[in-house]
PDB file of N, CA and C in Angstrom:
ATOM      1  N   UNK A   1       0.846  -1.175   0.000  1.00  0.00           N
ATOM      2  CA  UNK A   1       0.000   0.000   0.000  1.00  0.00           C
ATOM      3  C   UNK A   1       0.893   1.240   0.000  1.00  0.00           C
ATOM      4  N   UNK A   2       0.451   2.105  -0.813  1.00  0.00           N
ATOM      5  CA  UNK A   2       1.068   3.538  -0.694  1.00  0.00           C
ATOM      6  C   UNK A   2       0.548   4.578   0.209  1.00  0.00           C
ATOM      7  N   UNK A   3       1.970   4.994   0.817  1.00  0.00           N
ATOM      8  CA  UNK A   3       1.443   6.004   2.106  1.00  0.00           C
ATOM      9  C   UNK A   3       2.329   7.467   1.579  1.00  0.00           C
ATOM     10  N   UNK A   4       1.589   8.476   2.235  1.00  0.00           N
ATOM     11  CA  UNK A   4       2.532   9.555   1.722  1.00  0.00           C
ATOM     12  C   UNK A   4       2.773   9.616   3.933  1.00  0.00           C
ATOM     13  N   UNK A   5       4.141  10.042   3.951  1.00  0.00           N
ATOM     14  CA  UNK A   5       4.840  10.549   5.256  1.00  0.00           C
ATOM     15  C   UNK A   5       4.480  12.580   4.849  1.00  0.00           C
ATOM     16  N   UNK A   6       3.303  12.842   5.524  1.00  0.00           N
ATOM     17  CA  UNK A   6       4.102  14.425   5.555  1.00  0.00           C
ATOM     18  C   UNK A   6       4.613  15.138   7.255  1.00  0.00           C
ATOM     19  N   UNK A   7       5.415  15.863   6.886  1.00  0.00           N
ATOM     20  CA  UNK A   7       6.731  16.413   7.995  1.00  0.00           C
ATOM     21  C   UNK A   7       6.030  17.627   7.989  1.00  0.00           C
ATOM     22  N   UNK A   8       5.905  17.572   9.796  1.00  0.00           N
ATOM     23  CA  UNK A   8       5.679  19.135   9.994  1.00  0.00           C
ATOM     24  C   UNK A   8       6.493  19.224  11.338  1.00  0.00           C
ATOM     25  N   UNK A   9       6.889  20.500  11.303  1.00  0.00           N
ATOM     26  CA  UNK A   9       7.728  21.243  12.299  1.00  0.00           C
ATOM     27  C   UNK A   9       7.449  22.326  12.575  1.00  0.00           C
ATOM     28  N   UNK A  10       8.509  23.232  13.416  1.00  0.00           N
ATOM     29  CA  UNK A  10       8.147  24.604  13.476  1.00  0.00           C
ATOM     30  C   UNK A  10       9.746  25.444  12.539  1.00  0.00           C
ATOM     31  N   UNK A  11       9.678  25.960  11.778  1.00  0.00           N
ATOM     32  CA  UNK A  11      10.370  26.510  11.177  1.00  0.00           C
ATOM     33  C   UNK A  11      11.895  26.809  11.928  1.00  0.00           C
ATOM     34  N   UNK A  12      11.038  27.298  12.825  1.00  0.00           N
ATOM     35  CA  UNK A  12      12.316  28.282  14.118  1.00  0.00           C
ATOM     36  C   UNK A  12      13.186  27.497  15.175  1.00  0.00           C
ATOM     37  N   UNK A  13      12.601  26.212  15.379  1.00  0.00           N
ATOM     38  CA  UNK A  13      12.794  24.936  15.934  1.00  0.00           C
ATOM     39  C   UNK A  13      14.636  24.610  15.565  1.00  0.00           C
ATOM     40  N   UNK A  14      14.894  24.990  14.595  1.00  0.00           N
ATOM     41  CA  UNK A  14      16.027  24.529  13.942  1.00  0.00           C
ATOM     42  C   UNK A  14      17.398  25.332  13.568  1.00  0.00           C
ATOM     43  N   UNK A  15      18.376  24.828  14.511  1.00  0.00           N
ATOM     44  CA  UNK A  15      19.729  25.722  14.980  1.00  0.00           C
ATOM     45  C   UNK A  15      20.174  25.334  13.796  1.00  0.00           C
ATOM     46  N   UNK A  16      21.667  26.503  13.386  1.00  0.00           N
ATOM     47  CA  UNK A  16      22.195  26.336  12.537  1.00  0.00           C
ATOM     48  C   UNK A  16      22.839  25.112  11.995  1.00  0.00           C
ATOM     49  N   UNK A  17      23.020  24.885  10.820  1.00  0.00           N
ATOM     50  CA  UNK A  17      23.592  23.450  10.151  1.00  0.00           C
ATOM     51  C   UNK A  17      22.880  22.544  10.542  1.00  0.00           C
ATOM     52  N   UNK A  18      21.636  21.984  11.658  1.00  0.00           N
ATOM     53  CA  UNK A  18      20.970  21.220  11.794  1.00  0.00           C
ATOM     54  C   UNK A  18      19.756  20.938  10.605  1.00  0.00           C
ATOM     55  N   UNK A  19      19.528  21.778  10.158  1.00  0.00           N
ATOM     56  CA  UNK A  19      18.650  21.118   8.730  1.00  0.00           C
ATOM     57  C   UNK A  19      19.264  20.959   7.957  1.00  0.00           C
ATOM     58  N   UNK A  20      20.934  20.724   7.353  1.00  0.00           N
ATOM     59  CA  UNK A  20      21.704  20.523   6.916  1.00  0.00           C
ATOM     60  C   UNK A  20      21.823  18.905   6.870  1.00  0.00           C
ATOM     61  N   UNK A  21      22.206  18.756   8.539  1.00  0.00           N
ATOM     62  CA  UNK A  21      21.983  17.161   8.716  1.00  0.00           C
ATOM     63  C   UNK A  21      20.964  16.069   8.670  1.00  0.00           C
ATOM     64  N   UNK A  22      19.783  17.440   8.804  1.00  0.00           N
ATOM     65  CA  UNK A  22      18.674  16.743   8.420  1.00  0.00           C
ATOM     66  C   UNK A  22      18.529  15.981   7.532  1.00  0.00           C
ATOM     67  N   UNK A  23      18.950  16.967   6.178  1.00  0.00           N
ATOM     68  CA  UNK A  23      18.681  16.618   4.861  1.00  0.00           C
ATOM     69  C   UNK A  23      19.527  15.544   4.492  1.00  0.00           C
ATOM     70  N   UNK A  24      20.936  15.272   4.976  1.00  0.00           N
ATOM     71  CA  UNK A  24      21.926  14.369   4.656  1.00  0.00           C
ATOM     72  C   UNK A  24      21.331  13.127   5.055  1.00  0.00           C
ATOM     73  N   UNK A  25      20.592  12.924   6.618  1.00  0.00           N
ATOM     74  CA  UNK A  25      20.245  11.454   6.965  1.00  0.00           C
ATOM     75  C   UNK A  25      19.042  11.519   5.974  1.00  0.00           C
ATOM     76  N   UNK A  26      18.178  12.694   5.878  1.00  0.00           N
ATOM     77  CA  UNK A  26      17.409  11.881   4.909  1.00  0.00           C
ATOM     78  C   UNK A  26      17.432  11.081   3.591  1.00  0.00           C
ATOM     79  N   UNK A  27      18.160  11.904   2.774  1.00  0.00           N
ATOM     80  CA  UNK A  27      18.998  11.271   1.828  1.00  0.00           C
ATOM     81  C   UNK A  27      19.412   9.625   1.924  1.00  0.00           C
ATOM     82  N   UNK A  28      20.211   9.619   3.048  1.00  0.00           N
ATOM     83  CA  UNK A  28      20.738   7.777   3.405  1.00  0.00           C
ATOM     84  C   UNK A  28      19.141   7.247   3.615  1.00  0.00           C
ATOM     85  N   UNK A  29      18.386   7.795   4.255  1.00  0.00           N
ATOM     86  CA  UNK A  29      16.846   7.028   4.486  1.00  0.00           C
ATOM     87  C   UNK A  29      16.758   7.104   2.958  1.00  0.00           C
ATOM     88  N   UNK A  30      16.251   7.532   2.428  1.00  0.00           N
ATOM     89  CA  UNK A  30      15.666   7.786   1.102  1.00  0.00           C
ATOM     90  C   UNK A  30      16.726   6.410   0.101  1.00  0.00           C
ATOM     91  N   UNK A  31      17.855   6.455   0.198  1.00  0.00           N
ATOM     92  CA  UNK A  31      18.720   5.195  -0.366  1.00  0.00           C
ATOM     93  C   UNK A  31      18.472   3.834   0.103  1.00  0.00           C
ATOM     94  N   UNK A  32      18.059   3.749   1.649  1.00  0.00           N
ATOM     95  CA  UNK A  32      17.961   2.912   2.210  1.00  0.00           C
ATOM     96  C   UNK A  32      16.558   1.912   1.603  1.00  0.00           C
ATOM     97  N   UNK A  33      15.528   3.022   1.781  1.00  0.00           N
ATOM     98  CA  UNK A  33      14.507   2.596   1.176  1.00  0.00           C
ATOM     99  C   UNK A  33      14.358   2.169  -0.139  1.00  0.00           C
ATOM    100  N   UNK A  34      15.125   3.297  -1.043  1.00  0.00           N
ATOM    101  CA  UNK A  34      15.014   2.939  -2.500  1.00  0.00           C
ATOM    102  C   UNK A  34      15.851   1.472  -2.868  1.00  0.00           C
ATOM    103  N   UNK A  35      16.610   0.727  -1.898  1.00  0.00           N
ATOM    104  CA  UNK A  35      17.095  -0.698  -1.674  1.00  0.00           C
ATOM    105  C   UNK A  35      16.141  -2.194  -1.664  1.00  0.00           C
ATOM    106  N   UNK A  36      15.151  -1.437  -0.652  1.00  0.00           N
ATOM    107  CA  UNK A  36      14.145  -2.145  -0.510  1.00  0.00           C
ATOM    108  C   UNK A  36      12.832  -1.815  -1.024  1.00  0.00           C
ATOM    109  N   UNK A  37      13.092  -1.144  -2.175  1.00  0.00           N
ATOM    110  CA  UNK A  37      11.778  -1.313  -3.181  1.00  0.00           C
ATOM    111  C   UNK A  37      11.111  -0.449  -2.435  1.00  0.00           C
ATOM    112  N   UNK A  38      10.768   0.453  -1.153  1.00  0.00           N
ATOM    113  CA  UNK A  38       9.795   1.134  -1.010  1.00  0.00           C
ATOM    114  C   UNK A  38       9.814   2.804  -1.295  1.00  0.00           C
ATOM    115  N   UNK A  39      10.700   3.133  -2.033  1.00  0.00           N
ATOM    116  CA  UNK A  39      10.941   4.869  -2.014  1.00  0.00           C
ATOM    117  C   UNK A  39       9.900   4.801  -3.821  1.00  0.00           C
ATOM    118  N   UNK A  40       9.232   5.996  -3.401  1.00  0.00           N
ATOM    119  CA  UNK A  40       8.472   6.317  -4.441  1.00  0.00           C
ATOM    120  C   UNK A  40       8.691   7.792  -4.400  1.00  0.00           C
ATOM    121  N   UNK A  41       9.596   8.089  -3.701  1.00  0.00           N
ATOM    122  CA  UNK A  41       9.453   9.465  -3.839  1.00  0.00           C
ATOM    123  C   UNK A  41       9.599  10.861  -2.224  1.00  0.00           C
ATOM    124  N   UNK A  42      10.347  11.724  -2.205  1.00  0.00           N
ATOM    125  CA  UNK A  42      10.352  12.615  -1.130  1.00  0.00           C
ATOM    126  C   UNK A  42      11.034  13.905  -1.443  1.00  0.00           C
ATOM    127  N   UNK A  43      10.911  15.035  -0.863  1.00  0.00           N
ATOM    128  CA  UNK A  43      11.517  16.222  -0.864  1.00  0.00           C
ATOM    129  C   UNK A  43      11.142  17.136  -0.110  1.00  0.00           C
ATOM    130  N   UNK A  44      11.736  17.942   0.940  1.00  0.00           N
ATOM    131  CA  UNK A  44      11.699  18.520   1.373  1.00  0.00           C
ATOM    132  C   UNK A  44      10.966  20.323   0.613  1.00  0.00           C
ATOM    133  N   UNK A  45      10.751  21.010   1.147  1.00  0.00           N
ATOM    134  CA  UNK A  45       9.749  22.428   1.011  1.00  0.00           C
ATOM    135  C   UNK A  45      10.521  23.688   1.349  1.00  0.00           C
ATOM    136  N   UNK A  46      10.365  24.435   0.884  1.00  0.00           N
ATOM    137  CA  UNK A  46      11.003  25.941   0.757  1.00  0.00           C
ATOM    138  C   UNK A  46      10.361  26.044   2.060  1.00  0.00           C
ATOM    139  N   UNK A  47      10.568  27.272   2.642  1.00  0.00           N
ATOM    140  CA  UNK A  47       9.766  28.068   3.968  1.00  0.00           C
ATOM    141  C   UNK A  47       8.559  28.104   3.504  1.00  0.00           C
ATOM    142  N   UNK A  48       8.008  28.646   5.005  1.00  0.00           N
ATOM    143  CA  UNK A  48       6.525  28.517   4.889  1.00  0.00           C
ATOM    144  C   UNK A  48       6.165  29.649   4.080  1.00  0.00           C
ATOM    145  N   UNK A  49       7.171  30.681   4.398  1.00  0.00           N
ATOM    146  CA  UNK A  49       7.280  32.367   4.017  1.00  0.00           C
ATOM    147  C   UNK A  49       6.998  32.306   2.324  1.00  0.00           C
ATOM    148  N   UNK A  50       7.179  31.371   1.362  1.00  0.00           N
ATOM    149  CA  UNK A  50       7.219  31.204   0.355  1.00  0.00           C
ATOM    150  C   UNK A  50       6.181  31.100  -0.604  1.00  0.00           C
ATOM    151  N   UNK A  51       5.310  30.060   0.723  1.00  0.00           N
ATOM    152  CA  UNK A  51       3.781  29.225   0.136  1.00  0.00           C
ATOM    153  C   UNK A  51       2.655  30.495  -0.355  1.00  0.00           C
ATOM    154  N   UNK A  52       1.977  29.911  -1.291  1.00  0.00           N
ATOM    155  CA  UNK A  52       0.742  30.687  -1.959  1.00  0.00           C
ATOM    156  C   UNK A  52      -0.199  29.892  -1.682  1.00  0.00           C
ATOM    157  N   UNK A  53      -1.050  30.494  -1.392  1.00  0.00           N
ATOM    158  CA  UNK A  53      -2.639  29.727  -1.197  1.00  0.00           C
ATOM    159  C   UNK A  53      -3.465  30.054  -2.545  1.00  0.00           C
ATOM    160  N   UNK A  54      -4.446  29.486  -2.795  1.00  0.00           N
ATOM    161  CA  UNK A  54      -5.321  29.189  -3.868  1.00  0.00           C
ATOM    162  C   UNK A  54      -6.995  29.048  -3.351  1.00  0.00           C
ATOM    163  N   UNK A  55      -7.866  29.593  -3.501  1.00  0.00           N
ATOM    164  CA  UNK A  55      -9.109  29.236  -2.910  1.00  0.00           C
ATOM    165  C   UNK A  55      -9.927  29.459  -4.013  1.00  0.00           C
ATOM    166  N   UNK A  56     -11.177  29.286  -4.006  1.00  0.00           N
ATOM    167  CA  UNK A  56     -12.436  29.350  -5.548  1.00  0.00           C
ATOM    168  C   UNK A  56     -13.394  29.278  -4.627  1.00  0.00           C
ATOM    169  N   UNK A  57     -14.098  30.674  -4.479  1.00  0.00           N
ATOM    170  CA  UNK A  57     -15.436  30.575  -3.258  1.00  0.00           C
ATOM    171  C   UNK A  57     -16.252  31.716  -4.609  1.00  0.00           C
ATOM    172  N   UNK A  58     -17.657  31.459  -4.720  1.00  0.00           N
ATOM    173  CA  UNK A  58     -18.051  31.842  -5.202  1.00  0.00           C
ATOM    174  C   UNK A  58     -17.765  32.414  -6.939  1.00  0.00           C
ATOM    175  N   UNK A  59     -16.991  31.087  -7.399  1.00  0.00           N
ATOM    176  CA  UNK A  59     -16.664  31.258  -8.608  1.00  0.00           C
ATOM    177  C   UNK A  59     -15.585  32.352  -8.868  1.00  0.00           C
ATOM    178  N   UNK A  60     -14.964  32.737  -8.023  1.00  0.00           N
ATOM    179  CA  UNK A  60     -13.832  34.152  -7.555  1.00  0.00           C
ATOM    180  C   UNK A  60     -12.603  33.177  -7.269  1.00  0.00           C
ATOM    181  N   UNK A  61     -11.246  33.353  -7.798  1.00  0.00           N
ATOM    182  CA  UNK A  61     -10.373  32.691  -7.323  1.00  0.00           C
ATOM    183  C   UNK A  61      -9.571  33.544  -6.477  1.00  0.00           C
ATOM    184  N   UNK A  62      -9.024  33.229  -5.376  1.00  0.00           N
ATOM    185  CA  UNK A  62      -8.712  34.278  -4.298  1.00  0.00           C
ATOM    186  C   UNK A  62      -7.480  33.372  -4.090  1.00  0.00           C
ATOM    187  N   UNK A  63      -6.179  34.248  -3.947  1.00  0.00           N
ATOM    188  CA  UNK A  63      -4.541  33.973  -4.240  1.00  0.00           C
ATOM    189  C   UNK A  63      -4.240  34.744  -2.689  1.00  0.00           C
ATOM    190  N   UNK A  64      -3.809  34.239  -1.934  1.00  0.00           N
ATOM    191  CA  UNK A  64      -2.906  34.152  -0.748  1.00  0.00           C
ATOM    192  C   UNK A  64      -1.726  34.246  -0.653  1.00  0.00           C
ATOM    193  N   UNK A  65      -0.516  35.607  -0.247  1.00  0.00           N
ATOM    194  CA  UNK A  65       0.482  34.997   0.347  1.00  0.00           C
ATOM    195  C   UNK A  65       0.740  33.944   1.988  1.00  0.00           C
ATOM    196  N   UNK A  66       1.720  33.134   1.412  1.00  0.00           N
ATOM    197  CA  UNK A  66       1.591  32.290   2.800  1.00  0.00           C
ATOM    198  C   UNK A  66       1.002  30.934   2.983  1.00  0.00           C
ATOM    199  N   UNK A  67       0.894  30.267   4.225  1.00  0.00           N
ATOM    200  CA  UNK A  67      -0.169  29.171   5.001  1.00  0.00           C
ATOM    201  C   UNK A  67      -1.435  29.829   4.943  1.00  0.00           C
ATOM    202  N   UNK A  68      -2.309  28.543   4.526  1.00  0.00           N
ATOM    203  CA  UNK A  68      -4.053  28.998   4.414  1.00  0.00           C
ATOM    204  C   UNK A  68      -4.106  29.336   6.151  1.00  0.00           C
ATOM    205  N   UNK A  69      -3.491  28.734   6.862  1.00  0.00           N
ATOM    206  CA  UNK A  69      -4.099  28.677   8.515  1.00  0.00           C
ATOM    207  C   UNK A  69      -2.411  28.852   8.756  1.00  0.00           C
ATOM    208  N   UNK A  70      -2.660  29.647  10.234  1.00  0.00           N
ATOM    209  CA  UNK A  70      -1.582  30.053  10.919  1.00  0.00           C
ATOM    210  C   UNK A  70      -0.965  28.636  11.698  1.00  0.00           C
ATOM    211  N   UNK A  71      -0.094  27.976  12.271  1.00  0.00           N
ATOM    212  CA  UNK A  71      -0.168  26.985  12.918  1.00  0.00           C
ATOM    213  C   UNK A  71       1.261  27.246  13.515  1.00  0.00           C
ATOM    214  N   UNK A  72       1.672  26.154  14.506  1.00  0.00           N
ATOM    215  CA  UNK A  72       2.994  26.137  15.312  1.00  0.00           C
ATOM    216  C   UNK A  72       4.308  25.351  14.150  1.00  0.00           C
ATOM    217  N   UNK A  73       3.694  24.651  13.936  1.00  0.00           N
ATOM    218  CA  UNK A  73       4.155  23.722  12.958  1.00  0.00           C
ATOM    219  C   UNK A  73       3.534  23.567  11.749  1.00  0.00           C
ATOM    220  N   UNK A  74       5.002  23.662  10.361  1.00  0.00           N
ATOM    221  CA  UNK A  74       4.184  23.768   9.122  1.00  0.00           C
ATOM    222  C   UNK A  74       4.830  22.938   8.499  1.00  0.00           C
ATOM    223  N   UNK A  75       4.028  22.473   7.337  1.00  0.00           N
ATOM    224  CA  UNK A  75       4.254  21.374   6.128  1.00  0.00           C
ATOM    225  C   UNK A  75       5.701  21.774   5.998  1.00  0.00           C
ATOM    226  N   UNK A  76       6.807  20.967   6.398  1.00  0.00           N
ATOM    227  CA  UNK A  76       8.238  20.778   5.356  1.00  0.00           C
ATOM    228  C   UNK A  76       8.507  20.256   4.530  1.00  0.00           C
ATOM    229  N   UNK A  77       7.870  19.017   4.153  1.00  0.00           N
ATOM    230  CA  UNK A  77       8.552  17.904   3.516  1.00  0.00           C
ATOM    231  C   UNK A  77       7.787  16.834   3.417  1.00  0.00           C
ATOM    232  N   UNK A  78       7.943  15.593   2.657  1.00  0.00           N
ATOM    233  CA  UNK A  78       7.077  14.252   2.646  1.00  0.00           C
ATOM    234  C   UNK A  78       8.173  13.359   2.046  1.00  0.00           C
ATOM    235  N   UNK A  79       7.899  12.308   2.195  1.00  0.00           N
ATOM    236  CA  UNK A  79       7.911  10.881   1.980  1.00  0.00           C
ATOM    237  C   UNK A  79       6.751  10.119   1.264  1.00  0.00           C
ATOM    238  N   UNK A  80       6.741   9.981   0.048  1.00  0.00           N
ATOM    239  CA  UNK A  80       6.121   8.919  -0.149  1.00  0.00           C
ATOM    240  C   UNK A  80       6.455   7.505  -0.989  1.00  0.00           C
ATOM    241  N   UNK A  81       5.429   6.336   0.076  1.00  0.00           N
ATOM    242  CA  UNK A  81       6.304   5.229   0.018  1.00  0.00           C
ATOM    243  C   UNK A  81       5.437   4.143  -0.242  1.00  0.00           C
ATOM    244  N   UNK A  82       5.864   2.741  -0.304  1.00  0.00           N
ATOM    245  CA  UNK A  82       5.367   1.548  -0.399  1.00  0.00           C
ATOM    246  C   UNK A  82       5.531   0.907   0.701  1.00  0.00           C
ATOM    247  N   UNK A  83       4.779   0.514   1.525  1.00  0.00           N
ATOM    248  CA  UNK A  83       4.484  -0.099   2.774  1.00  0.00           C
ATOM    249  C   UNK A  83       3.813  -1.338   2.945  1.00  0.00           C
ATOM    250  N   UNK A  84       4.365  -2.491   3.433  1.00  0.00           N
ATOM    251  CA  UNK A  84       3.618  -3.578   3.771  1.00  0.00           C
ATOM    252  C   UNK A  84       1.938  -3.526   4.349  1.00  0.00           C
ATOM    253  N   UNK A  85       1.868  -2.110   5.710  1.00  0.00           N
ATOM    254  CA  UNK A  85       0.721  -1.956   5.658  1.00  0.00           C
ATOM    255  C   UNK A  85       1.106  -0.757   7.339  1.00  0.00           C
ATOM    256  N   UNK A  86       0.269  -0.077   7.749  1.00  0.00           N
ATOM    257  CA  UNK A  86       0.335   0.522   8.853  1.00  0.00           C
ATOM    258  C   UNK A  86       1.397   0.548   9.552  1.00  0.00           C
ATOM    259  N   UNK A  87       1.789  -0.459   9.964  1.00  0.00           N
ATOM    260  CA  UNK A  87       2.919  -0.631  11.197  1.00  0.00           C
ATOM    261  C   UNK A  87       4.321  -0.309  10.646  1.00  0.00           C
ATOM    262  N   UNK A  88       4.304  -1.521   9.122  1.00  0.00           N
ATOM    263  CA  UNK A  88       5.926  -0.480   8.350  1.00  0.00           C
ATOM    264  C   UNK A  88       5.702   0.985   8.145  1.00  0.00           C
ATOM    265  N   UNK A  89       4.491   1.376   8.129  1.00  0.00           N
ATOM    266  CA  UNK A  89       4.757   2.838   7.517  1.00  0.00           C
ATOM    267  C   UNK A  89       5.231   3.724   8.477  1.00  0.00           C
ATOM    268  N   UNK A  90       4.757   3.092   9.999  1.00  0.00           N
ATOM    269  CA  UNK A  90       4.875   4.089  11.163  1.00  0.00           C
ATOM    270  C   UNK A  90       6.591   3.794  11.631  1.00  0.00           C
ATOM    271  N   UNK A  91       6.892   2.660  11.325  1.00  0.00           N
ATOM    272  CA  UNK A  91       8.204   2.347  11.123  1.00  0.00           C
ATOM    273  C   UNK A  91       9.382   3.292  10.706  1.00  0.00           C
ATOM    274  N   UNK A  92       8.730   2.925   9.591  1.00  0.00           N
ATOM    275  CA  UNK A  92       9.675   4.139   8.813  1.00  0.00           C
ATOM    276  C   UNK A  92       9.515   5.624   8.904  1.00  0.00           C
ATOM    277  N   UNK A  93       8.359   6.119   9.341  1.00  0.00           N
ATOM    278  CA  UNK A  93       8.057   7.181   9.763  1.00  0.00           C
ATOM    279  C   UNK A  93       9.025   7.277  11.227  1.00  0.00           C
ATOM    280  N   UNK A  94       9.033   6.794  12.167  1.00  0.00           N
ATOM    281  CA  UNK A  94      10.498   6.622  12.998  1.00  0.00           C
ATOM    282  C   UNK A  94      11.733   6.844  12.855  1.00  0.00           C
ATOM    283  N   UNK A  95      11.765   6.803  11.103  1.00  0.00           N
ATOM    284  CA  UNK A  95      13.520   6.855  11.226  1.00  0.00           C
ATOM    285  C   UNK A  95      13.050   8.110  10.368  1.00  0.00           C
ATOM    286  N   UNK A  96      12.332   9.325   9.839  1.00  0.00           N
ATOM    287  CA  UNK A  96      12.935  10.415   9.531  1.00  0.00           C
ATOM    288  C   UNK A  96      13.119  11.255  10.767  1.00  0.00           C
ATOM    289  N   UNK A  97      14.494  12.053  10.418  1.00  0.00           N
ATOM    290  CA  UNK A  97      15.354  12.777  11.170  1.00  0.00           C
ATOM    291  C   UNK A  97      14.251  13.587  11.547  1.00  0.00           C
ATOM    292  N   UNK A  98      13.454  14.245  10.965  1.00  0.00           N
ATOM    293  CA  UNK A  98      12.319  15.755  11.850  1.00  0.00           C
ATOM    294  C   UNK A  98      11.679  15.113  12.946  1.00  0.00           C
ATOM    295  N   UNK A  99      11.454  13.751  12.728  1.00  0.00           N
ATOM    296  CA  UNK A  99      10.293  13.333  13.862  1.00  0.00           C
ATOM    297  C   UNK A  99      11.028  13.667  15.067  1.00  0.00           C
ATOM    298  N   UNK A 100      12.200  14.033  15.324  1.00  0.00           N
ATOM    299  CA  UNK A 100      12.776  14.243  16.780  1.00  0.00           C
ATOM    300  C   UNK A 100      12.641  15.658  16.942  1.00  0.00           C
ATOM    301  N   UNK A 101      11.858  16.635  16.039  1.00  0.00           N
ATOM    302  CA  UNK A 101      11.627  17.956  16.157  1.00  0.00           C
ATOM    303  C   UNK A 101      10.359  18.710  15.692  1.00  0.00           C
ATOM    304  N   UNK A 102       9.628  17.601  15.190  1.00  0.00           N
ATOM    305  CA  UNK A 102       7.983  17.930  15.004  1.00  0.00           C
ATOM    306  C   UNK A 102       7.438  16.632  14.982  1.00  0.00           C
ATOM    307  N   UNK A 103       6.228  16.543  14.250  1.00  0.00           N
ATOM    308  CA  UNK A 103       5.244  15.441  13.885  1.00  0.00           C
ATOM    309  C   UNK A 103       5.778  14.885  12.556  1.00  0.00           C
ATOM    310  N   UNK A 104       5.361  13.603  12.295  1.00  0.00           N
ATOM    311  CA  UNK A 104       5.022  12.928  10.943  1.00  0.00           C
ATOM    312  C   UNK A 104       3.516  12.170  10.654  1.00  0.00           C
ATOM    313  N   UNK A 105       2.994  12.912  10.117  1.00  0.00           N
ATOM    314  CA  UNK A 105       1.384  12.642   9.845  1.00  0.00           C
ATOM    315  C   UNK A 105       1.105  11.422   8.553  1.00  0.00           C
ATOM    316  N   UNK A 106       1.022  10.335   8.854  1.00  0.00           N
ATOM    317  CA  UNK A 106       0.479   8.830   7.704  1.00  0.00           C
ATOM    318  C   UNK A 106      -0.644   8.974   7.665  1.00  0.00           C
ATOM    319  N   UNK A 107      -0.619   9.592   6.344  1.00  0.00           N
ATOM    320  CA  UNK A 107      -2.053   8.983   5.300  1.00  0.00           C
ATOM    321  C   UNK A 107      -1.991   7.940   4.291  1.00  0.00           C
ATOM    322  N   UNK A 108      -2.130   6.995   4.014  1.00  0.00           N
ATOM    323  CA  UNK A 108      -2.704   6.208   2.859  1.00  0.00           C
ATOM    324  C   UNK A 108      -2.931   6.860   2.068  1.00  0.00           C
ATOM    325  N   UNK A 109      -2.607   6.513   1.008  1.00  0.00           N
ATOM    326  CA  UNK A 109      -2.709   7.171  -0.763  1.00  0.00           C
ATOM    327  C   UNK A 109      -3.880   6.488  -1.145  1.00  0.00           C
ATOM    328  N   UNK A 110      -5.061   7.395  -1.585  1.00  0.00           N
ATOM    329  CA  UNK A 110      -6.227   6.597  -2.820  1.00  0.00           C
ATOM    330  C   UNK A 110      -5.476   6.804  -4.081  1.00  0.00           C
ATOM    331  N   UNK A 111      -5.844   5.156  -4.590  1.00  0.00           N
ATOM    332  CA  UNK A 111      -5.269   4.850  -5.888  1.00  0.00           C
ATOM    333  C   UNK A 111      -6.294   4.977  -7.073  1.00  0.00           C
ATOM    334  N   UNK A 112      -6.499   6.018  -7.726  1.00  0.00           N
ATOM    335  CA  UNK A 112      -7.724   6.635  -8.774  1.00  0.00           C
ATOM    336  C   UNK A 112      -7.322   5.678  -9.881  1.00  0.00           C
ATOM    337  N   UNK A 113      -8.162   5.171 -10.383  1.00  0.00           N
ATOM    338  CA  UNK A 113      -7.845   4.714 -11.871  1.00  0.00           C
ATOM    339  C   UNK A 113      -8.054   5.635 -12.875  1.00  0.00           C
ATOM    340  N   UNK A 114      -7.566   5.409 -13.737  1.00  0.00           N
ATOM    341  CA  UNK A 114      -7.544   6.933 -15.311  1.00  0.00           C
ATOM    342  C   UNK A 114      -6.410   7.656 -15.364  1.00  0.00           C
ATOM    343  N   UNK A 115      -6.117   7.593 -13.830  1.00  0.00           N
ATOM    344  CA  UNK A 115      -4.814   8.740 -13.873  1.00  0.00           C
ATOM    345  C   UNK A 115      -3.181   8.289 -14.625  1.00  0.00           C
ATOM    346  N   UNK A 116      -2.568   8.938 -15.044  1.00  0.00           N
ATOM    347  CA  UNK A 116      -1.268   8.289 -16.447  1.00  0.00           C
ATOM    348  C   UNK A 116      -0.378   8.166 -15.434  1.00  0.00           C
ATOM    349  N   UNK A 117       0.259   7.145 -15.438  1.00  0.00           N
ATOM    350  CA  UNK A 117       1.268   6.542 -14.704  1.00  0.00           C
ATOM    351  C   UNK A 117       2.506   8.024 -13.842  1.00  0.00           C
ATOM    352  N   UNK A 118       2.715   7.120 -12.560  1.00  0.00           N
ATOM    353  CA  UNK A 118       4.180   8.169 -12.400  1.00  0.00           C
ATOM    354  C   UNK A 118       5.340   8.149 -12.805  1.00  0.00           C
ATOM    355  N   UNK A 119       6.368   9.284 -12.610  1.00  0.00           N
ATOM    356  CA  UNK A 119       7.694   8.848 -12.912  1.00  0.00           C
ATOM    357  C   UNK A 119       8.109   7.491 -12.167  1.00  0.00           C
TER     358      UNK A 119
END
């Protein structure tokens, strides 16, 4: 089953060169996995400072700088993977480096038919 891992933190959470190392163990995770057939895919996110919002209320499309919602912790990054089922996913959700400095939120991927294959 396919799960996407998304990474949330708090931006400010993170001393110098430490998201540096972040990114390096993730990398070895990301190899590790792509060993065992389960890497489908991950990358880390610009600042939150970066994000644009998008909304369509009343046939009006309304463009946001920023997070739609203010929060402590914001979307960094994801993982998504191939998982035996729940327990590997939370597994492996264990070994990315942020979980020792925010959350990692597992959702299950719906698999749509029609849609053209991924890379």
């Amino acid at each position: 089953m396919k799960y996407i891992l998304l990474i949330y933190s708090d931006e400010n959470a993170w001393a110098d060169g430490e998201i540096e190392r972040c990114y390096g163990e993730s990398v070895k995770l990301t190899q590790d996995l792509h060993a065992n057939g389960q890497y489908l895919g991950a990358s880390p996110l610009h600042p939150v400072a970066t994000a644009t919002s998008v909304r369509v209320r009343d046939g009006k499309r309304l463009v946001t700088d920023g997070p739609f919602a203010e929060t402590r912790e914001q979307l960094g990054g994801y993982f998504l993977i191939e998982a035996q089922d729940l327990d590997d996913a939370i597994a492996i959700a264990g070994r990315i480096p942020s979980v020792h400095k925010g959350t990692i939120e597992i959702r299950p991927i719906v698999e749509l038919t029609g849609l053209p294959p991924g890379q």
